[in-house]
Each structure stands twice: as structure tokens, then as C-alpha cells.
Protein backbone atom coordinates (compact mmCIF):
# COMPACT_ATOMS: atom_id res chain seq x y z
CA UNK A 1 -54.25 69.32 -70.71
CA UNK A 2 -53.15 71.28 -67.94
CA UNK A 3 -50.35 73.27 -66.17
CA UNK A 4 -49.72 70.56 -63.27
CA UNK A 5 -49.52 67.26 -62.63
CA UNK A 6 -50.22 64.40 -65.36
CA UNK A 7 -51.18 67.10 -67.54
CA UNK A 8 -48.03 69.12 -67.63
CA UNK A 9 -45.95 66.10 -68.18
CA UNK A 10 -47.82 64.77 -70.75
CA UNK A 11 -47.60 68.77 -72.46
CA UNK A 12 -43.62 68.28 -71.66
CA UNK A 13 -42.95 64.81 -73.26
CA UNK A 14 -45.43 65.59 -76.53
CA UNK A 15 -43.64 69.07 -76.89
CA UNK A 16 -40.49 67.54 -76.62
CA UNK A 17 -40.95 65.18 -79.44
CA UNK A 18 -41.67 67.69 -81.27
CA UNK A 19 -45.58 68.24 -80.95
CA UNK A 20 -47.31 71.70 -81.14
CA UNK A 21 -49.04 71.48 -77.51
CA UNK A 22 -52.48 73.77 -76.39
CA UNK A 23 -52.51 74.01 -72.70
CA UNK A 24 -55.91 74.50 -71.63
CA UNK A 25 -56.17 75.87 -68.30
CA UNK A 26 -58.47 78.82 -66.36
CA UNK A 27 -55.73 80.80 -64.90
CA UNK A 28 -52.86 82.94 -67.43
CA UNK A 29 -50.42 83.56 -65.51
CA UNK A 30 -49.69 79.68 -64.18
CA UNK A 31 -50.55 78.67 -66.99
CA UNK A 32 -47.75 80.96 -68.80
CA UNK A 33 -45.39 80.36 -65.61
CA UNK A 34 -45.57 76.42 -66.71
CA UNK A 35 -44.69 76.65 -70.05
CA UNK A 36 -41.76 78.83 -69.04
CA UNK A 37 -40.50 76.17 -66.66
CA UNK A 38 -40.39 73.81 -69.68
CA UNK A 39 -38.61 76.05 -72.00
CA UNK A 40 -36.29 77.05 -69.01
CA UNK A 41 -35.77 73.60 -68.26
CA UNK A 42 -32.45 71.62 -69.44
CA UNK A 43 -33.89 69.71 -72.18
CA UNK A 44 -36.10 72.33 -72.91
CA UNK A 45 -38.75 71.84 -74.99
CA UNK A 46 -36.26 71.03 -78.57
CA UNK A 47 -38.83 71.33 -81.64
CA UNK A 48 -42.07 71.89 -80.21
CA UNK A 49 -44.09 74.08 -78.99
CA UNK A 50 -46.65 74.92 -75.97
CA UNK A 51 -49.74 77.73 -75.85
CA UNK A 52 -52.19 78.26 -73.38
CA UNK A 53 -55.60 77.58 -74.41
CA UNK A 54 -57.59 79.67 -71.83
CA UNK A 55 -60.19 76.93 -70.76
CA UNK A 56 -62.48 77.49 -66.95
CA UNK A 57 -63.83 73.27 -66.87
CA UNK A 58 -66.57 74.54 -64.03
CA UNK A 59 -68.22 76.39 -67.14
CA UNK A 60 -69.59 74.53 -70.15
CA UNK A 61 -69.79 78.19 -71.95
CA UNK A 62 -65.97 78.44 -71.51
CA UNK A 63 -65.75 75.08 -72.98
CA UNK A 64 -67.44 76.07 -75.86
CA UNK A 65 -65.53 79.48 -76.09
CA UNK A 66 -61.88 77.22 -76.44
CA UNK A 67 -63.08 75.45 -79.00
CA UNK A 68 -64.19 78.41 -81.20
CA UNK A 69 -60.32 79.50 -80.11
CA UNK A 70 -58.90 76.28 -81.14
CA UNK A 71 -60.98 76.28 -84.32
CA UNK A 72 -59.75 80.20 -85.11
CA UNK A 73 -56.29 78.88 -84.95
CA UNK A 74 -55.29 75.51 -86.74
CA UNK A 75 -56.35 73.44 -89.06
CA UNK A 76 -55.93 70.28 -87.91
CA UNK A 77 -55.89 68.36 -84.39
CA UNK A 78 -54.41 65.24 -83.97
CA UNK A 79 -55.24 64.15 -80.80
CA UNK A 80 -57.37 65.55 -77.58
CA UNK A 81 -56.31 64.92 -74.39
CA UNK A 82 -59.02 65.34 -71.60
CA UNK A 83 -57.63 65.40 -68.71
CA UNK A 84 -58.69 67.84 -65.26
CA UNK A 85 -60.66 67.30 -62.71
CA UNK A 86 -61.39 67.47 -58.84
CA UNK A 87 -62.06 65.35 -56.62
CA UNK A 88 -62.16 67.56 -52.72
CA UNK A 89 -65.99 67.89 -51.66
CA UNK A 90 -68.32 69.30 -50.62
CA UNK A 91 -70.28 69.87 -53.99
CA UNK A 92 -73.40 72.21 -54.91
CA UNK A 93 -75.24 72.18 -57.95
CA UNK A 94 -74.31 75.21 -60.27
CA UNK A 95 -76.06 78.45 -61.41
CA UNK A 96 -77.57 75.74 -64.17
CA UNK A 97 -78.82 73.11 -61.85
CA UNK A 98 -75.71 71.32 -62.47
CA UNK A 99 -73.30 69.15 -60.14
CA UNK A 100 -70.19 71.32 -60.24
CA UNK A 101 -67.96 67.88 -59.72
CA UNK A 102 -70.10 66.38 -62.67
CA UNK A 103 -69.25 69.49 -64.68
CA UNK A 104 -65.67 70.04 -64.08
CA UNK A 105 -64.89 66.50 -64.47
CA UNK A 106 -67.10 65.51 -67.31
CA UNK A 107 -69.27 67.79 -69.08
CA UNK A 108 -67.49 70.47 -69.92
CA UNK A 109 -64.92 68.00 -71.64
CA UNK A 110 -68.03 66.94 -73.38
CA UNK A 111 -68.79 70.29 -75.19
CA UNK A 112 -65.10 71.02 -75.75
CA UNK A 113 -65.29 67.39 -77.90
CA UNK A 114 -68.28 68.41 -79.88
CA UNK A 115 -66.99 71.62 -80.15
CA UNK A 116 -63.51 70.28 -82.00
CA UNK A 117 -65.33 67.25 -83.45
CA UNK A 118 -65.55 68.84 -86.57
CA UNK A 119 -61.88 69.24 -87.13
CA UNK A 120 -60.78 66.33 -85.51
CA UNK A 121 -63.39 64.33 -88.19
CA UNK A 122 -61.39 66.64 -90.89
CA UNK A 123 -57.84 65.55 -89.86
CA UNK A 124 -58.97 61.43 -89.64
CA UNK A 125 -59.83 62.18 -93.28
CA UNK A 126 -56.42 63.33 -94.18
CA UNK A 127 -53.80 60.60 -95.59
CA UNK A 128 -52.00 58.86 -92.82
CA UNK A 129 -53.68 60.38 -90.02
CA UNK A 130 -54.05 58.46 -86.80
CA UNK A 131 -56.48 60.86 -84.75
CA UNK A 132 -57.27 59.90 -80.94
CA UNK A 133 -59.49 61.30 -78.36
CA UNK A 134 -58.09 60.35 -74.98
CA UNK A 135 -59.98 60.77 -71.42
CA UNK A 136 -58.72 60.18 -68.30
CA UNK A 137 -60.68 58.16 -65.99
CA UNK A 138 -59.77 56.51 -62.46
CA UNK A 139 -60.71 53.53 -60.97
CA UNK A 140 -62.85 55.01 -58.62
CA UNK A 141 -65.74 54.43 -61.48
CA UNK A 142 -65.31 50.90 -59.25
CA UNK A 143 -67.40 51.89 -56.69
CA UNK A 144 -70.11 53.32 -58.52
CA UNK A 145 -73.39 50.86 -59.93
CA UNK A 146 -76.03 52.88 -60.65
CA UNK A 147 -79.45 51.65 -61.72
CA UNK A 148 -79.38 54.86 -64.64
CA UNK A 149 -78.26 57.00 -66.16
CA UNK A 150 -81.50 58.49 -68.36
CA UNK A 151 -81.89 62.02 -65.80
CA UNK A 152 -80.65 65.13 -65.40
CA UNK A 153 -80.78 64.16 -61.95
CA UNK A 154 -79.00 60.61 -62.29
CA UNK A 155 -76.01 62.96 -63.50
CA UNK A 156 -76.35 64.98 -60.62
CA UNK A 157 -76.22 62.28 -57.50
CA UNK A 158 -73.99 62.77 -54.55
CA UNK A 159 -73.24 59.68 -52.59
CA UNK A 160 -72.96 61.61 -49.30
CA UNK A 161 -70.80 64.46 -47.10
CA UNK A 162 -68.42 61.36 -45.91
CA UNK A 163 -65.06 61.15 -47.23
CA UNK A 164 -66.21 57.90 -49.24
CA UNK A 165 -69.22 59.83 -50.28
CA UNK A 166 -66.96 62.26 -51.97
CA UNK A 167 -65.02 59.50 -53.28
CA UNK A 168 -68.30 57.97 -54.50
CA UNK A 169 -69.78 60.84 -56.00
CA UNK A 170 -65.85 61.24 -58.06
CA UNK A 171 -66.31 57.83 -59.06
CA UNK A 172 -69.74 58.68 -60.62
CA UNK A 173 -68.12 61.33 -62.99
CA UNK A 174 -65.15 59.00 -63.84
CA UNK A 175 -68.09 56.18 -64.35
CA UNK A 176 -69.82 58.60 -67.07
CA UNK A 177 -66.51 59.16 -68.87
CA UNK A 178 -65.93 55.76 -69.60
CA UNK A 179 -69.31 55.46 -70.47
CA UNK A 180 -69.24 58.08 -73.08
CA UNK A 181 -66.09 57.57 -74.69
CA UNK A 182 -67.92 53.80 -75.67
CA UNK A 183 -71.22 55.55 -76.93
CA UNK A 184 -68.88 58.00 -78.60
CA UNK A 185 -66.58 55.51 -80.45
CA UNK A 186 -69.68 53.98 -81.26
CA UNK A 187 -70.92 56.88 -83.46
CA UNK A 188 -67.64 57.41 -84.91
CA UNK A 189 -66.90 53.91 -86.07
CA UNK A 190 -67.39 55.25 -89.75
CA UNK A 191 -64.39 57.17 -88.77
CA UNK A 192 -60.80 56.13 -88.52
CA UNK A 193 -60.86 57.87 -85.29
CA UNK A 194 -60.12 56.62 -81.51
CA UNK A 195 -61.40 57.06 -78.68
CA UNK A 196 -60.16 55.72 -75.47
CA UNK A 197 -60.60 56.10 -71.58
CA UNK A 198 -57.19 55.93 -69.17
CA UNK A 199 -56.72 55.60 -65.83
CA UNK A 200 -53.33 56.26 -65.15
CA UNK A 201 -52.73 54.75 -61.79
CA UNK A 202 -51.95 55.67 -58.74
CA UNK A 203 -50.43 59.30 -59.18
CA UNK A 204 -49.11 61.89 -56.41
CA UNK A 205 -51.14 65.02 -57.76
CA UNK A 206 -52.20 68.18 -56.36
CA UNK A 207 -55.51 67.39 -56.53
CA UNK A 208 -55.19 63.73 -54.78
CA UNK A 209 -52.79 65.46 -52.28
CA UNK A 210 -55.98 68.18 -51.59
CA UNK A 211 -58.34 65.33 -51.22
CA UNK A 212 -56.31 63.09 -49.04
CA UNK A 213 -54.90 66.45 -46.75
CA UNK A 214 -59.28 66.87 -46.06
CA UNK A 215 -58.75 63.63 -44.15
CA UNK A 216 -59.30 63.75 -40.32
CA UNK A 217 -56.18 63.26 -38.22
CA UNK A 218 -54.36 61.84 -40.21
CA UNK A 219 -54.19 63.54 -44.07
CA UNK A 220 -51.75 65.80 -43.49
CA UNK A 221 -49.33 62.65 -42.49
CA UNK A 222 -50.48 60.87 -45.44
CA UNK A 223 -50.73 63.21 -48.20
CA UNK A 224 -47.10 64.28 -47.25
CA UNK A 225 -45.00 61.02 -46.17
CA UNK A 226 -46.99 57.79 -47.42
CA UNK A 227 -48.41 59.23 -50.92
CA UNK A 228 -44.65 59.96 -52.61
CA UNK A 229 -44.01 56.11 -50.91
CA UNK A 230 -46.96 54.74 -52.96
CA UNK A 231 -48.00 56.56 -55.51
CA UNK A 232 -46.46 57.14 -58.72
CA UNK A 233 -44.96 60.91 -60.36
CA UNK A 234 -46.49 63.22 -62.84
CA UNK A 235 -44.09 61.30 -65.32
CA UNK A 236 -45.41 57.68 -64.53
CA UNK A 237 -49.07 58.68 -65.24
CA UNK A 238 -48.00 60.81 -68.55
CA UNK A 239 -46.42 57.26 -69.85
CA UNK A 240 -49.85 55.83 -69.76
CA UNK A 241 -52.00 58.23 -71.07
CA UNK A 242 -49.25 58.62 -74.23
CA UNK A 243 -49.62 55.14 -75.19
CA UNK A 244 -53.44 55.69 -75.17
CA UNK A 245 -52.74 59.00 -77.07
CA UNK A 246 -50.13 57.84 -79.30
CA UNK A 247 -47.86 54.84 -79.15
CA UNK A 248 -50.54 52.41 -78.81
CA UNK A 249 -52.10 50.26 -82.00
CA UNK A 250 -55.11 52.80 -82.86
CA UNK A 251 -57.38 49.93 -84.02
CA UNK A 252 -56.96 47.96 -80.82
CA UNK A 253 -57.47 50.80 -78.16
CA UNK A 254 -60.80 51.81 -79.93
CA UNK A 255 -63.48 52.05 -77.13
CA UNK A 256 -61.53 50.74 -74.71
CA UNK A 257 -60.21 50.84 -71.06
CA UNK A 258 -56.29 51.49 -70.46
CA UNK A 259 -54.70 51.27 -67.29
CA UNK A 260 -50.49 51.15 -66.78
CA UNK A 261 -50.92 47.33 -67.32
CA UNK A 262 -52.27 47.98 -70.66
CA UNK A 263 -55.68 47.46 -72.06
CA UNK A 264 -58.24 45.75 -69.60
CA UNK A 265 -62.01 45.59 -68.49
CA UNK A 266 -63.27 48.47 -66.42
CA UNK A 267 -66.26 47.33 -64.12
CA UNK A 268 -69.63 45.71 -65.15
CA UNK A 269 -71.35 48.81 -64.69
CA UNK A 270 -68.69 50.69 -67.33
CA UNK A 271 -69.34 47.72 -70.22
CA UNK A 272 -72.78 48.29 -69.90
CA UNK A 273 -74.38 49.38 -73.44
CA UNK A 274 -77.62 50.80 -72.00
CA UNK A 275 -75.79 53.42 -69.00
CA UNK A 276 -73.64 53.88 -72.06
CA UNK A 277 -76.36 55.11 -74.44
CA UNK A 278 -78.41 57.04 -71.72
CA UNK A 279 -75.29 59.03 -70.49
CA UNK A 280 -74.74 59.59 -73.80
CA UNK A 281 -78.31 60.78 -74.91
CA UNK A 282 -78.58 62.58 -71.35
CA UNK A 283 -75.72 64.09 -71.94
CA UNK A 284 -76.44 65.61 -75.26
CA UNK A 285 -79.93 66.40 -74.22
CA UNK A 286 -78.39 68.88 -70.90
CA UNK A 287 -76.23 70.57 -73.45
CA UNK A 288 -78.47 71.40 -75.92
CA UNK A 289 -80.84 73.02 -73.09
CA UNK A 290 -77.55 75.06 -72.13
CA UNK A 291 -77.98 76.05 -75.68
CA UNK A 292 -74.27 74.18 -76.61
């Protein structure tokens, strides 16, 4: 989770009810300045509890790191809630050959999974447990239909230096999300645990208000007056992505798609068992040569 938008309600409304709350994020000190507007907040934060979780998403490495962190500190996890990314192009492959877009938004959540797998597969095991892994998607993964997913370089397509292109290329990482979570519930259906994909709806965040602002002529206007018309708050988006994490019937959300009108069908493309078992295998296969 992180210090803004969906994330930081989602910390708030968990910690409030009492939860023990990591905030993963890459920078300390807003990290720290969040969790000290909750606590200074009116209804503070009553039982629970917040800690930052340092956590940079453009490195797999640091992905790794925070789990060894998590894993150094408790003993159990109850639920994992995936949730940054960006969306504002334009994008360059990393240091590792890497689509830094693909990589914030998707593959470093990967390795911090299979880096907390183990105890997450420990606390399902425990009486009365109801363990989730929640990922946040969009339905941008819409206007994505590619032929495969079995490349290094299928991960790594941009759709173009257009303001749909950027879109597009977004929608590819929210496409391989969805994609995963299935091929992950899928290997984990000897366990108890869940594993579910969310798009939270429309939602005025600082991200979206960064991608919309790049707009010619007219994002400024937009981002500022028409977005808090339209688009839902931070609260809104954090309503979904609890049911998905917690209030929801854990044997009916396995695998699947949750929007704010509950569970439905994400495109063709997303139900698609073979993109789902070569983003999966591709997936695994890029992290291992990172040496993850």
C-alpha cells in the first residue's frame, strides 16, 4: 500500500478497525508524514497501527529487500494489498532490459508475492485464517489483445508516444496482473488462500491527475475541474478493494475480477488460460535471470 491516494485510505480504514498496517513506499519522510496525518487526524487511527515498509516498485531488488524486512518482523500476514503504479509516459527500458512501466506496475509486485508467499502459505494454515492477496488492476487491460505473452519482449511492448499509446501500454501491465493473479490462484488452489484482481473505478488520484494534466490544451482544465465532477475519492476506491481484501466471501472472489459493482468478467483477452500461463511462466523465468 502506499502513502496517497487509494492506498492511504485503504491503510486508514484497515488501521482503524484495528489492523496492524505496513506502508510500503520509496520515500521516508512522506511516507512517515502520512501516517502522522492519520494519527493526527480526529478519529485517529483507535487500535491499530501503521509502519512504513521502505519499498522503491521501479526495482525488483528492493522488492525483494521488503520482503526479507517483512519476513524479519512478523509472523504472520493476513492479507497483501498490491496496489502502486504509474501511468504518465514516456517509458524506457531499465538498466535490466526491462519496461520501467511493466516493472513498477507489475513485476516488482511479483517478487514482493513470492518473496512473502512463504508466510502468507503459513498463516492460511493456521485455524480460522482467511488469507487474501489483492491486486489492483484498471480497466484499461480493455484495450489491450495481445497475440502473447511467452517473451521477454511481449512484456516489454509500448503501444506508442501518443497519449492512447501510453494509455495502451498501462493497459498492458494492468492486462498481466489480472492474468497472473488467475495462474497464481491456480497454483495455490491446494491452499485456502485468495487471490483476486480489483479495479476500483474511476478514482481522482495523483497519478491519474499527472496523466490527464500531460494532456494538450486542455489537461490542466480537466485534471482540475471535470475529474473531482466524475471521478470518485481516495475513500470510494478503498471501499472496493476492502471487500476484495476482506469483507467479501473468500471462496467466491477466488481468481476473480472485482470492480465497485461487485464481481464480473474482465475482457476476453484477461479469461484467457494460455496469456495466463505464459505471463505467468515468463514472468517467473525474467525473475529468476534477475537472480530473484
Amino acid at each position: 500500500l502506499s502513502s496517497t491516494g487509494i492506498g492511504y485510505a485503504t491503510i486508514q480504514i484497515l488501521a482503524r478497525r484495528g489492523a496492524k498496517v505496513y506502508m510500503a513506499a520509496r520515500n521516508e519522510s512522506r511516507a512517515k508524514e502520512a501516517i502522522h496525518k492519520m494519527q493526527s487526524d480526529s478519529e485517529g487511527l483507535g487500535e491499530g497501527s501503521v509502519e512504513w515498509l521502505e519499498l522503491d516498485l521501479s526495482d525488483p531488488r528492493s522488492a525483494a529487500r521488503a520482503a526479507q524486512t517483512f519476513l524479519g518482523k512478523e509472523q504472520r500476514l493476513d492479507m497483501l494489498i498490491n496496489n502502486a503504479a504509474v501511468s504518465s509516459g514516456p517509458f524506457k527500458l531499465t538498466s535490466d532490459g526491462l519496461l520501467d512501466i511493466m516493472v513498477t506496475n507489475y513485476l516488482s509486485h511479483v517478487v514482493l508475492i513470492n518473496g512473502l508467499l512463504p508466510l502468507l502459505k503459513q498463516t492460511a494454515a493456521e485455524p480460522n485464517s482467511d488469507v487474501r492477496i489483492v491486486a489492483l488492476t484498471s480497466a484499461a487491460h480493455t484495450m489491450v489483445n495481445p497475440e502473447t505473452f511467452a517473451t521477454k519482449e511481449s512484456l516489454n511492448r509500448q503501444y506508442g508516444d501518443s497519449m492512447k499509446g501510453y494509455l495502451t501500454t498501462y493497459g498492458n501491465t494492468k492486462l498481466a496482473i489480472i492474468l497472473h493473479i488467475k495462474a497464481l490462484q491456480k497454483r495455490l488452489s491446494h491452499t485456502s488462500i485468495t487471490c483476486v484482481s480489483v479495479h476500483p473505478g474511476a478514482i481522482t488520484t495523483a497519478g491519474g491527475q499527472k496523466f490527464v494534466r500531460s494532456m494538450p490544451l486542455v489537461g490542466w482544465g480537466v485534471a482540475k475541474v471535470l475529474m473531482p465532477m466524475v471521478f470518485g475519492s481516495w475513500e470510494e476506491g478503498a471501499l472496493t478493494v476492502l471487500y476484495a481484501a476482506a469483507a467479501g466471501p473468500r471462496d467466491g472472489l477466488r481468481g476473480e475480477y472485482v470492480t465497485p459493482k461487485g464481481i464480473e468478467k474482465p475482457s476476453k483477452e484477461a479469461m484467457d488460460e494460455r496469456l495466463s500461463e505464459e505471463v505467468y511462466e515468463t514472468t517467473e523465468r525474467v525473475v529468476r535471470e534477475l537472480g530473484l
